[in-house]
C-alpha atoms as a PDB file:
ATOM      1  CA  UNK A   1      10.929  -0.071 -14.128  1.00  0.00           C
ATOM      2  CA  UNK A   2      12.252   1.209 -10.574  1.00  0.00           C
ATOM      3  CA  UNK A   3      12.396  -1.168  -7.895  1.00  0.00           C
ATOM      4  CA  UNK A   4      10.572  -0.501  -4.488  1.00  0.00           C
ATOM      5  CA  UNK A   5      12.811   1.013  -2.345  1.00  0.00           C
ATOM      6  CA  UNK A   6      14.386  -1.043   0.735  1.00  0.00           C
ATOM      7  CA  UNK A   7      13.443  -0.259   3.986  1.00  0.00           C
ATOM      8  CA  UNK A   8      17.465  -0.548   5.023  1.00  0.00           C
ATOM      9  CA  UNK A   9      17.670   2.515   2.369  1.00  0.00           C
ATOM     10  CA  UNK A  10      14.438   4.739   3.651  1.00  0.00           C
ATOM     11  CA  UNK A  11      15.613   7.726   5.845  1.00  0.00           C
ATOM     12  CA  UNK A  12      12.913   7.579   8.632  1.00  0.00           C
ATOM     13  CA  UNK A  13      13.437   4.139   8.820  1.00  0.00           C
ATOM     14  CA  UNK A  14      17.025   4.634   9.454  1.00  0.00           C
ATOM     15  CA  UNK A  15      16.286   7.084  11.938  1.00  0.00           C
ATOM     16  CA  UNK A  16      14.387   5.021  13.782  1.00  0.00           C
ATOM     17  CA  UNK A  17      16.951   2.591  13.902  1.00  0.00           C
ATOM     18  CA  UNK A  18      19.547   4.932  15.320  1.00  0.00           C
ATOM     19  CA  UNK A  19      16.970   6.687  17.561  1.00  0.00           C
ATOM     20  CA  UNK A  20      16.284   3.346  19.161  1.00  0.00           C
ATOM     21  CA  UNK A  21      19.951   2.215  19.063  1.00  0.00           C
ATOM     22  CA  UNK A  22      20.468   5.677  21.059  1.00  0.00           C
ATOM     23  CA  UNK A  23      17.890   4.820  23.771  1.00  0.00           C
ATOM     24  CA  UNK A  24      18.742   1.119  24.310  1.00  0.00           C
ATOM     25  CA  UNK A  25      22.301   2.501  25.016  1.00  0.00           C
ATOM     26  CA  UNK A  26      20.785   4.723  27.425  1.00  0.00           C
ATOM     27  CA  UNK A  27      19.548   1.584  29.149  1.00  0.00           C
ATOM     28  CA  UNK A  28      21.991  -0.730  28.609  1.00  0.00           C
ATOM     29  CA  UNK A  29      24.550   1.471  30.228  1.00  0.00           C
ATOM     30  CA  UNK A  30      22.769   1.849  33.630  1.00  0.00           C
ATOM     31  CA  UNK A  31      23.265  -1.831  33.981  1.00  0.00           C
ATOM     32  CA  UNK A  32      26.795  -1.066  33.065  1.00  0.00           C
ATOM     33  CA  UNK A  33      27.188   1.988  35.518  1.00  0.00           C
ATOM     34  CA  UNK A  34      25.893  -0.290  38.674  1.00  0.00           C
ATOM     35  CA  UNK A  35      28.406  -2.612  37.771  1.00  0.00           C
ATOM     36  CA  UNK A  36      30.981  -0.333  38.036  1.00  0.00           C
ATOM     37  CA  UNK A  37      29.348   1.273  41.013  1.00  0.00           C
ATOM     38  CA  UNK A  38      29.430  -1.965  42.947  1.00  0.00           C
ATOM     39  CA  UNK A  39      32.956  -2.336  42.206  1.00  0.00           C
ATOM     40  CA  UNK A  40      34.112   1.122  43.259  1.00  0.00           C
ATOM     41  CA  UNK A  41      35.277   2.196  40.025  1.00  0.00           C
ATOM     42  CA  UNK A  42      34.069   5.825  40.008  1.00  0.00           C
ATOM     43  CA  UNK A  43      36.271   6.490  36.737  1.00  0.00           C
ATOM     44  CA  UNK A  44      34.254   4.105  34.515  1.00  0.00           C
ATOM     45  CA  UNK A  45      31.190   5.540  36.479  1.00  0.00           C
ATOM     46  CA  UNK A  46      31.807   8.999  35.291  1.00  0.00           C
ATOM     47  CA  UNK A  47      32.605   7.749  31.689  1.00  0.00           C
ATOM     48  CA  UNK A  48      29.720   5.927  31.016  1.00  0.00           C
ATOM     49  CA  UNK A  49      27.886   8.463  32.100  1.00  0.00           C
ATOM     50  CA  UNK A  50      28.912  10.529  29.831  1.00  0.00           C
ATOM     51  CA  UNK A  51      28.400   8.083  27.316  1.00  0.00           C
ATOM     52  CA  UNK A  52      24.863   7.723  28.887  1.00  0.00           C
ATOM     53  CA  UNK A  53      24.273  11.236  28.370  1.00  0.00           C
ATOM     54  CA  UNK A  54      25.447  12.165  25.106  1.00  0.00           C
ATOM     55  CA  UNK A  55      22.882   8.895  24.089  1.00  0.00           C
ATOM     56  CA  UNK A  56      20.074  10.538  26.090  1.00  0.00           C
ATOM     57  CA  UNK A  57      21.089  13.932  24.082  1.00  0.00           C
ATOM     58  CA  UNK A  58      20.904  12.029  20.779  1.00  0.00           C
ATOM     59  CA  UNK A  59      17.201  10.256  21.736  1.00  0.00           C
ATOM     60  CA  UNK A  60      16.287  13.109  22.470  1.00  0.00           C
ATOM     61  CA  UNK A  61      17.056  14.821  19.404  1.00  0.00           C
ATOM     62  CA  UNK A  62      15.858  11.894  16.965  1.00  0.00           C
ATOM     63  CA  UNK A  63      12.418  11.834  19.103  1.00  0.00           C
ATOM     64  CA  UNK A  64      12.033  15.618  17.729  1.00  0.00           C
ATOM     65  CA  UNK A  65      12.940  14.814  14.749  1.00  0.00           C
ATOM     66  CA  UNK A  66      10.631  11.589  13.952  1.00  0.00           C
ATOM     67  CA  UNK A  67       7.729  13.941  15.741  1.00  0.00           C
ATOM     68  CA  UNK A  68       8.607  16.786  13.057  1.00  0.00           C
ATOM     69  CA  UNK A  69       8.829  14.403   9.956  1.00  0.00           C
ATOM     70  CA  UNK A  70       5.598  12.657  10.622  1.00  0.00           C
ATOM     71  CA  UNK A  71       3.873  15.734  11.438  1.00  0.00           C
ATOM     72  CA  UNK A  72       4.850  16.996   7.914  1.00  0.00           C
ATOM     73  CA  UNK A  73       4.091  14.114   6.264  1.00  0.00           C
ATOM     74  CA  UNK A  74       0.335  14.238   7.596  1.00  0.00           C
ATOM     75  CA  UNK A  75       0.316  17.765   6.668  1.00  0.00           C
END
């Protein structure tokens, strides 16, 4: 007899693990950015900015593609 399968091993659940991982980045790192800002360090600015963005990107991207999934899945 097959066991259930774990929700660590389901796909969509690990999407929505790394599509919330993506956007608590997003947030994390403003905190991070007005820390730098407030120090004057315009170099860390601009990198975690980029980091912000290519977060924002990937949120983005696993928003469509939970929207897409469930929409197939309810036909």
């Amino acid at each position: 007899m097959a066991e259930p399968s774990s929700p660590l091993k389901d796909k969509n659940y690990n999407l929505i693990w790394a599509l919330h991982q993506s956007l608590e980045n997003v947030w994390r790192l403003e905190g991070y950015i007005k820390d730098a800002e407030s120090q004057g360090d315009e170099e860390l600015v601009r990198w975690f900015r980029r980091i912000q963005e290519n977060n924002q990107k990937a949120g983005d991207q696993g928003k469509r593609m939970l929207l897409d999934r469930i929409q197939k899945e309810n036909g």
